[in-house]
PDB file of N, CA and C in Angstrom:
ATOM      1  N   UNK A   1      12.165   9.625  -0.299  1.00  0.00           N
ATOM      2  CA  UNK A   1      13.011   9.279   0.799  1.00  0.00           C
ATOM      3  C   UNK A   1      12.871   7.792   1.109  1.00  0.00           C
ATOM      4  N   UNK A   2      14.046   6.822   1.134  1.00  0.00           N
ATOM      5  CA  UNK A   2      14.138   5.647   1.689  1.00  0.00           C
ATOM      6  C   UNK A   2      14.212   5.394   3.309  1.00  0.00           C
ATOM      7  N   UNK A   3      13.950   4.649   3.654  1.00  0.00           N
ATOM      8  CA  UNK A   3      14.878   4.034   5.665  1.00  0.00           C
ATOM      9  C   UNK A   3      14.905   2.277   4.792  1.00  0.00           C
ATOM     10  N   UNK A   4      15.945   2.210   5.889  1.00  0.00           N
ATOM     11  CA  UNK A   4      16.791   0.823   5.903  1.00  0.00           C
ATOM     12  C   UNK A   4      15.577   0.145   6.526  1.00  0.00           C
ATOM     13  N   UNK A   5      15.332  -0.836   6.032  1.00  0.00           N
ATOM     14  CA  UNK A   5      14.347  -1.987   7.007  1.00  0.00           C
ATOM     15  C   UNK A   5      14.555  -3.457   5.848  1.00  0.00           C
ATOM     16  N   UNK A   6      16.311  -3.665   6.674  1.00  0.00           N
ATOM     17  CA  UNK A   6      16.169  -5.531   6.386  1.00  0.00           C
ATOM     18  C   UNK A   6      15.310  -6.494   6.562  1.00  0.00           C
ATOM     19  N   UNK A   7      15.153  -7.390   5.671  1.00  0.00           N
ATOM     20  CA  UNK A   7      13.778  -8.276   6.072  1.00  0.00           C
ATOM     21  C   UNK A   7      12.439  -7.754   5.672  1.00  0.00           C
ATOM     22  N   UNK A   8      12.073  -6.427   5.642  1.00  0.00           N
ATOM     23  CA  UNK A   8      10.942  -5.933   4.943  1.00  0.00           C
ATOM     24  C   UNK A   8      10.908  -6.666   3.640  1.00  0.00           C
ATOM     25  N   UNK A   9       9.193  -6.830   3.317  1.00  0.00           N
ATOM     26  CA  UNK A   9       8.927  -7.933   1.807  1.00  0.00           C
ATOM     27  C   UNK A   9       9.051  -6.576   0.692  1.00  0.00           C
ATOM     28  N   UNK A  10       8.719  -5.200   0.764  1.00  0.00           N
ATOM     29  CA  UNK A  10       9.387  -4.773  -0.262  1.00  0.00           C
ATOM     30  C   UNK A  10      10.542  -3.523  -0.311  1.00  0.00           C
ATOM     31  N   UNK A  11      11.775  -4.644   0.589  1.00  0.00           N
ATOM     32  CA  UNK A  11      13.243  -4.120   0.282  1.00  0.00           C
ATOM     33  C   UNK A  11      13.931  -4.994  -0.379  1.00  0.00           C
ATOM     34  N   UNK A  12      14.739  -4.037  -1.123  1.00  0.00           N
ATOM     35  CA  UNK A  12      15.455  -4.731  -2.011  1.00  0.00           C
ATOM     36  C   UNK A  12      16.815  -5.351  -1.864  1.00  0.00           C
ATOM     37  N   UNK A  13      17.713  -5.615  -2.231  1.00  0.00           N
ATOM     38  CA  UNK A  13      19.101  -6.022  -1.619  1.00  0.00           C
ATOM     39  C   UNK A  13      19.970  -5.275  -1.004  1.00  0.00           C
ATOM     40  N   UNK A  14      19.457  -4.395  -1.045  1.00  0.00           N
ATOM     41  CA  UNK A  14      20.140  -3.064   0.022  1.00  0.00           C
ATOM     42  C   UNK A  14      19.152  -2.586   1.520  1.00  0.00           C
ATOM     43  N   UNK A  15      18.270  -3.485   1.278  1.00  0.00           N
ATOM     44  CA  UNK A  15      17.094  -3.542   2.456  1.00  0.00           C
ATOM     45  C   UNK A  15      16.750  -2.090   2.529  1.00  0.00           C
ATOM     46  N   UNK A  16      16.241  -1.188   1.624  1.00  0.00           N
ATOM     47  CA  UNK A  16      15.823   0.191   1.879  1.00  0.00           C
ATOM     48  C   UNK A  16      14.273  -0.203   1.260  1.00  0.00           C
ATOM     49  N   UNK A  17      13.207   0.859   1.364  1.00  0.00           N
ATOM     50  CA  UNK A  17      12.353   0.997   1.634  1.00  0.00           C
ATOM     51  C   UNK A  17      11.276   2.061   1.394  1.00  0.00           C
ATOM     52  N   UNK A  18      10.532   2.608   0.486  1.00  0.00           N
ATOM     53  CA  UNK A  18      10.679   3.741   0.781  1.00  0.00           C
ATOM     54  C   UNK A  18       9.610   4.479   2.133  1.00  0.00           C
ATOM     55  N   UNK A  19       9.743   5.444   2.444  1.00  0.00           N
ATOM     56  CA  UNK A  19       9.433   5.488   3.924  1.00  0.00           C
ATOM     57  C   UNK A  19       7.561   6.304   4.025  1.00  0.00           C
ATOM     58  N   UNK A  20       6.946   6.566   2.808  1.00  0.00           N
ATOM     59  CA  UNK A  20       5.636   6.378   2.979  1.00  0.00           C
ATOM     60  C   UNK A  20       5.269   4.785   3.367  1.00  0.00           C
ATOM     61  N   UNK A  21       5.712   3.996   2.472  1.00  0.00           N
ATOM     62  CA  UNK A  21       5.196   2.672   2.551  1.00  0.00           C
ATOM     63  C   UNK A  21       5.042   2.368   4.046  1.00  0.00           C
ATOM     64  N   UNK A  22       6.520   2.566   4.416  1.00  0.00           N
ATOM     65  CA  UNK A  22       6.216   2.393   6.490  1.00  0.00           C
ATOM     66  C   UNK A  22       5.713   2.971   7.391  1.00  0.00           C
ATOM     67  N   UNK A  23       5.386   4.237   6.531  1.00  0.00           N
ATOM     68  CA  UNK A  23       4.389   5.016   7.518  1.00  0.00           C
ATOM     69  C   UNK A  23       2.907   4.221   7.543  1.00  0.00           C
ATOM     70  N   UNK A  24       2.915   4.285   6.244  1.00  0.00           N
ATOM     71  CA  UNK A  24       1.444   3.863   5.907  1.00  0.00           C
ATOM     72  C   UNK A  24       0.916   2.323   6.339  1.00  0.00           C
ATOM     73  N   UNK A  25       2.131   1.859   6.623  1.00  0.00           N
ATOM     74  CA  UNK A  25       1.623  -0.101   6.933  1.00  0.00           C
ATOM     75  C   UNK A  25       1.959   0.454   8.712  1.00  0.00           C
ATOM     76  N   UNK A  26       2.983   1.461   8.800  1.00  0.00           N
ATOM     77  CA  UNK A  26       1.816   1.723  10.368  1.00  0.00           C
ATOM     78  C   UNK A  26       0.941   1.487  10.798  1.00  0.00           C
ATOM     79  N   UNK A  27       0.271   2.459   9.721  1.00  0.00           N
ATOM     80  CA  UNK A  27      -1.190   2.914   9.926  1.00  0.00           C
ATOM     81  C   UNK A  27      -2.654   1.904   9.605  1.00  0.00           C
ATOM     82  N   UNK A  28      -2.012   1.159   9.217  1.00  0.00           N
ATOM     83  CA  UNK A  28      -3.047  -0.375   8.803  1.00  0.00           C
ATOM     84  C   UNK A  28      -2.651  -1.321   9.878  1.00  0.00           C
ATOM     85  N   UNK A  29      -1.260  -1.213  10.212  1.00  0.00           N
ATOM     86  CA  UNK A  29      -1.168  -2.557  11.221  1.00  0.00           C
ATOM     87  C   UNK A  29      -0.635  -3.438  10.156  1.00  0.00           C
ATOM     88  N   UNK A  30      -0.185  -3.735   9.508  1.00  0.00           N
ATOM     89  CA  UNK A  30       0.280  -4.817   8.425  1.00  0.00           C
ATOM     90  C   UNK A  30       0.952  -4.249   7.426  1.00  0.00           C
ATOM     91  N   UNK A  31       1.971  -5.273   6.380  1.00  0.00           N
ATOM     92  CA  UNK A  31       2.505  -4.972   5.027  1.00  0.00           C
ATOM     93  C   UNK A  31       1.436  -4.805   4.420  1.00  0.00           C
ATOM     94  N   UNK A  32       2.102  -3.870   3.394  1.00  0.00           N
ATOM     95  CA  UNK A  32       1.139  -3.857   2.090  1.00  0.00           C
ATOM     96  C   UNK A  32       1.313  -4.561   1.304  1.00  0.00           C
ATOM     97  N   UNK A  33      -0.074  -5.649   1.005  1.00  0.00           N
ATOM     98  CA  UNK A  33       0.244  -6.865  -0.410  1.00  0.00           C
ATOM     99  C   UNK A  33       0.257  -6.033  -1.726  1.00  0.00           C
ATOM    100  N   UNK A  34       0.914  -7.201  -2.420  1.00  0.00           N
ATOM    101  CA  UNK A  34       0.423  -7.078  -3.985  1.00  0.00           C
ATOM    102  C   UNK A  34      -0.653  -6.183  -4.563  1.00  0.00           C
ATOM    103  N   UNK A  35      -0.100  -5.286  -5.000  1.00  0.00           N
ATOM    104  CA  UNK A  35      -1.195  -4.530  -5.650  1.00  0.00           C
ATOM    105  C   UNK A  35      -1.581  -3.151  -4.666  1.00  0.00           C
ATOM    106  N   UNK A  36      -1.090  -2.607  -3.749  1.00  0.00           N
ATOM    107  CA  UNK A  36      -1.934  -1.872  -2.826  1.00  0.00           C
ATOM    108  C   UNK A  36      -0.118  -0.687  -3.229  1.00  0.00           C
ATOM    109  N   UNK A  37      -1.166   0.403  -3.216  1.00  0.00           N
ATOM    110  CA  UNK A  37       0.465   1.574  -3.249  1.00  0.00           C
ATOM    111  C   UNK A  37       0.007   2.502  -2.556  1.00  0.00           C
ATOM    112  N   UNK A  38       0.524   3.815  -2.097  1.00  0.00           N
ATOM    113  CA  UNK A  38       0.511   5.092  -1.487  1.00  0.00           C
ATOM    114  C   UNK A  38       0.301   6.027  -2.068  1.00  0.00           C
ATOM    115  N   UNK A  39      -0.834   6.639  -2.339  1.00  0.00           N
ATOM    116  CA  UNK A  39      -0.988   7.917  -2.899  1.00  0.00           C
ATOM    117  C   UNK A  39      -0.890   9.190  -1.734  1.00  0.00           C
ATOM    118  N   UNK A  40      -0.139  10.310  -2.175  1.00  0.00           N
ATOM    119  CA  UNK A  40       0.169  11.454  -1.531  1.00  0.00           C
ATOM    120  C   UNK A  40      -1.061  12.880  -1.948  1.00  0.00           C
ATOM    121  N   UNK A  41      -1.918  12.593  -1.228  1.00  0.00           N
ATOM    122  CA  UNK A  41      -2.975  13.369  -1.244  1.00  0.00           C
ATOM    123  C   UNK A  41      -2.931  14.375  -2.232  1.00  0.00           C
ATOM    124  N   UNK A  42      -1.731  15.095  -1.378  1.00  0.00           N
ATOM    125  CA  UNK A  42      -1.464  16.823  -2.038  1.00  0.00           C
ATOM    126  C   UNK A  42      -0.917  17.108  -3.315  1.00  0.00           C
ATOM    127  N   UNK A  43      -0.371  15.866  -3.657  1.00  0.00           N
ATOM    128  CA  UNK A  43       0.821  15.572  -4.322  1.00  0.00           C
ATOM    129  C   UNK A  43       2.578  15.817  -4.320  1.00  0.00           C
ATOM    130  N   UNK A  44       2.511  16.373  -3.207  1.00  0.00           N
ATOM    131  CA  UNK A  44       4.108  16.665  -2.620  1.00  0.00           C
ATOM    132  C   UNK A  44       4.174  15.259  -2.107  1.00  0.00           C
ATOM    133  N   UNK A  45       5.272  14.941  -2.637  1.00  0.00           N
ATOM    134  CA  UNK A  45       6.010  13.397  -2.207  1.00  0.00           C
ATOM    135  C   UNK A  45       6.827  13.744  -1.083  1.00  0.00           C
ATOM    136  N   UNK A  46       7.404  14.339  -0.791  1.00  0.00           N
ATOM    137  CA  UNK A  46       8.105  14.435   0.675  1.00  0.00           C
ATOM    138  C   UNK A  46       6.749  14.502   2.530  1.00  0.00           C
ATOM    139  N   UNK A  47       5.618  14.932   1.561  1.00  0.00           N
ATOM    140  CA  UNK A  47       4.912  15.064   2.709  1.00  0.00           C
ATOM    141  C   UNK A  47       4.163  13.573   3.238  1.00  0.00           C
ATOM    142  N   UNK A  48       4.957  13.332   3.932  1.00  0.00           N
ATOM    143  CA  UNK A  48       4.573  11.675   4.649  1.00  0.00           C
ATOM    144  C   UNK A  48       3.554  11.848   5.762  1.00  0.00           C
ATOM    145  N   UNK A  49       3.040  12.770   6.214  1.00  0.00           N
ATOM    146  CA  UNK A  49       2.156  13.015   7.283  1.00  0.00           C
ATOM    147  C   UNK A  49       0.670  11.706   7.209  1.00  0.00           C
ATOM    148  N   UNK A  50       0.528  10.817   8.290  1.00  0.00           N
ATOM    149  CA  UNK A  50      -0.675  10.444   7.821  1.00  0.00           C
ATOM    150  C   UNK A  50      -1.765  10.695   7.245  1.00  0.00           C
ATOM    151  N   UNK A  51      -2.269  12.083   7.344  1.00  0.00           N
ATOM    152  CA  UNK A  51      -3.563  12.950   6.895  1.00  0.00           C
ATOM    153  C   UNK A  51      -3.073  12.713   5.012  1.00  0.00           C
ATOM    154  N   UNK A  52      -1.791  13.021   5.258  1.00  0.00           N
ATOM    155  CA  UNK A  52      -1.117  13.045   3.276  1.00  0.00           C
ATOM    156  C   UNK A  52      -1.630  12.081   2.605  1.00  0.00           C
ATOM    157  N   UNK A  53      -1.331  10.567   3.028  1.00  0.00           N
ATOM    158  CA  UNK A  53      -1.339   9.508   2.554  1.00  0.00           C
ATOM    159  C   UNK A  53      -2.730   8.697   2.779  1.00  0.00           C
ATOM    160  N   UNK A  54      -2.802   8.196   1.587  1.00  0.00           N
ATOM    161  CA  UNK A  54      -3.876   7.088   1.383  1.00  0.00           C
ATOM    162  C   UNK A  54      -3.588   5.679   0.718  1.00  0.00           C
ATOM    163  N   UNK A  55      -4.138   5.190   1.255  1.00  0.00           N
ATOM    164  CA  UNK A  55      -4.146   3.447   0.928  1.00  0.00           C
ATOM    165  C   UNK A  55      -4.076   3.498  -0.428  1.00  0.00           C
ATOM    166  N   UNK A  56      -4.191   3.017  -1.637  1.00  0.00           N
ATOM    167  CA  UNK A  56      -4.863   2.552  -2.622  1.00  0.00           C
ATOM    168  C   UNK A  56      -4.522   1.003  -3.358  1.00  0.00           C
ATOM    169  N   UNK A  57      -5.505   0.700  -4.204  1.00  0.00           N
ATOM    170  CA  UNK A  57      -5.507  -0.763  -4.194  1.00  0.00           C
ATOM    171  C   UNK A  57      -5.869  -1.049  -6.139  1.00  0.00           C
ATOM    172  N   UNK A  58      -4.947  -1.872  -6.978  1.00  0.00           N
ATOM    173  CA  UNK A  58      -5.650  -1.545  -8.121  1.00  0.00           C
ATOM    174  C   UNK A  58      -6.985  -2.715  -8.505  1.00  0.00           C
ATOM    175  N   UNK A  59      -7.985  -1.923  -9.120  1.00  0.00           N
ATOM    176  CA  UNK A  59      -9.491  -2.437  -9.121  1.00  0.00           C
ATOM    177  C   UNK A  59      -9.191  -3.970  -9.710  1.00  0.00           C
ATOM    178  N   UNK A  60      -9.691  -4.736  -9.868  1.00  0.00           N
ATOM    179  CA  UNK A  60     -10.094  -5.994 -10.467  1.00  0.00           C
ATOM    180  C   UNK A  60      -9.930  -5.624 -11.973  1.00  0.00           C
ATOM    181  N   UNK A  61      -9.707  -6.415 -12.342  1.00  0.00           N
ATOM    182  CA  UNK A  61      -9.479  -6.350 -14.048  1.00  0.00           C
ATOM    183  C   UNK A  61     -11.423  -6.387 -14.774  1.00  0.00           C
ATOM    184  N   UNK A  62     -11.422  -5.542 -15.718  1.00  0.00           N
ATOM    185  CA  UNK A  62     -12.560  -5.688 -16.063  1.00  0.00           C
ATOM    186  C   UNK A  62     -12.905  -7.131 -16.494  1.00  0.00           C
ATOM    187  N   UNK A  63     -14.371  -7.759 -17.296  1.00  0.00           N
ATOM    188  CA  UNK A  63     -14.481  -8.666 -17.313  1.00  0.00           C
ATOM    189  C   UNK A  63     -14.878  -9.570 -16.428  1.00  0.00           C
ATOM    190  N   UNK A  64     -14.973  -9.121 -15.168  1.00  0.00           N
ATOM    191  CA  UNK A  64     -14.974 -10.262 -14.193  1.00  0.00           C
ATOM    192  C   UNK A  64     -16.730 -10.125 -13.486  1.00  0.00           C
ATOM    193  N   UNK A  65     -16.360 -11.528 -12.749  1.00  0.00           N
ATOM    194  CA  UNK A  65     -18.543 -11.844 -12.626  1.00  0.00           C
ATOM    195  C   UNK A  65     -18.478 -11.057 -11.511  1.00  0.00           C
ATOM    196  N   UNK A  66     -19.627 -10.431 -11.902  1.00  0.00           N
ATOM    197  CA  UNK A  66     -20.003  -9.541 -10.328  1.00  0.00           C
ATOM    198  C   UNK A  66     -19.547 -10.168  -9.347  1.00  0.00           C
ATOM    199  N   UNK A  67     -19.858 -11.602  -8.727  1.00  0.00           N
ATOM    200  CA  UNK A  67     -19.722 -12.123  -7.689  1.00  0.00           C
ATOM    201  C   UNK A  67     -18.231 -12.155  -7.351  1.00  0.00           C
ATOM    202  N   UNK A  68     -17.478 -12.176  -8.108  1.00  0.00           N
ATOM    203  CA  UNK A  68     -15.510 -12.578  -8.100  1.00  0.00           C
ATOM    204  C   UNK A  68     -15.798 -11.518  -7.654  1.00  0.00           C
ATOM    205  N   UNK A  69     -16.332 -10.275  -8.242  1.00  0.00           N
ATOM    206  CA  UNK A  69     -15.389  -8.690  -7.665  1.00  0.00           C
ATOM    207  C   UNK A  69     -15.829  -8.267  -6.105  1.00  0.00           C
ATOM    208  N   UNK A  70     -17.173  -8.733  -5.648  1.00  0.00           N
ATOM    209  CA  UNK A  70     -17.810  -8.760  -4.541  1.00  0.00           C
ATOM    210  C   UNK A  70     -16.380  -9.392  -3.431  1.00  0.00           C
ATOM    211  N   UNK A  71     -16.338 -10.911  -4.014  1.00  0.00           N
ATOM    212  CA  UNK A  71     -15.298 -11.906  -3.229  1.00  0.00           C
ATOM    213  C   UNK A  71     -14.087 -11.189  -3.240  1.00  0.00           C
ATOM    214  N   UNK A  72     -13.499 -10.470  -3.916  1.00  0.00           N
ATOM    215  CA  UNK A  72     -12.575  -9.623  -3.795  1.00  0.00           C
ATOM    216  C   UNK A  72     -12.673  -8.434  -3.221  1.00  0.00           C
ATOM    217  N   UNK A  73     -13.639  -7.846  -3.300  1.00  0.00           N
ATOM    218  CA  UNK A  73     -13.525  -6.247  -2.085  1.00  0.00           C
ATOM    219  C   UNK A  73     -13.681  -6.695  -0.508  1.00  0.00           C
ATOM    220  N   UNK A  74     -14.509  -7.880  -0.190  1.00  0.00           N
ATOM    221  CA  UNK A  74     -14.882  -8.537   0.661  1.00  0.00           C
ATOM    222  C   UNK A  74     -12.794  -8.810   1.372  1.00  0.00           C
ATOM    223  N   UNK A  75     -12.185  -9.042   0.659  1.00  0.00           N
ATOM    224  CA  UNK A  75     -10.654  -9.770   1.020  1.00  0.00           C
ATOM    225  C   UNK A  75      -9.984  -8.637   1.381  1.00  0.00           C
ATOM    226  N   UNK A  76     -10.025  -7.740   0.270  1.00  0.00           N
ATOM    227  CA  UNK A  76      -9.348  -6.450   0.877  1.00  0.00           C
ATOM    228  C   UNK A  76      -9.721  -5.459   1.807  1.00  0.00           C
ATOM    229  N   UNK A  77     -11.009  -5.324   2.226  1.00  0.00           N
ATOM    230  CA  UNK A  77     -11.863  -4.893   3.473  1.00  0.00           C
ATOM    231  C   UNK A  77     -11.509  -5.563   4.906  1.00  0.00           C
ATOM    232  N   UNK A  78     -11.098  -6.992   4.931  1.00  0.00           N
ATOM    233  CA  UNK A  78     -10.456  -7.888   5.484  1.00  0.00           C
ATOM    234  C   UNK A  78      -9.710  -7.780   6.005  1.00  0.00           C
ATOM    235  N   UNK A  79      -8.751  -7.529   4.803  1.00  0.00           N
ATOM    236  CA  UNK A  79      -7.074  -6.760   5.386  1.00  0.00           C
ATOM    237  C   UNK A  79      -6.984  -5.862   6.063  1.00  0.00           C
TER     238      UNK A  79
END
C-alpha cells in the first residue's frame, strides 16, 4: 500500500510512498536514510501495525577496521 506524501525524500514523481515507511519514520521521529528498510515481522506486508515492523539497517561491508564499524554503529544509534 502507497499514501501520497509530496516532498517526502523517498517519493517518487508521483509523490507516493509506501506507507510502512511512514509509519515507521513515525516511530523514530525522522526519515529513513540510505540504507535503513522495513522489515514486517510476520511477514504479511499489509500488516503495518507498529509491533509488525522493524527498523533495519544494512551491516557495513566486510573488510572494514574494527574501529570504522564501531564509528558507524555509534552514527546509526545516533539517529
Amino acid at each position: 500500500m502507497v499514501v501520497q506524501r509530496h516532498g517526502h525524500p523517498r517519493a517518487g514523481k508521483s509523490g507516493y510512498v509506501f506507507e510502512p515507511v511512514v509509519v515507521a519514520e513515525g516511530l523514530v521521529g525522522r526519515y529513513l536514510v540510505a540504507g535503513e528498510s522495513i522489515h514486517h515481522r510476520s511477514g504479511v506486508k499489509d500488516d503495518i501495525r507498529p509491533v509488525n515492523l522493524e527498523l533495519w539497517t544494512k551491516p557495513q561491508p566486510s573488510g572494514v577496521r574494527v574501529s570504522d564499524a564501531i564509528e558507524w554503529a555509534h552514527a546509526i544509534l545516533d539517529l
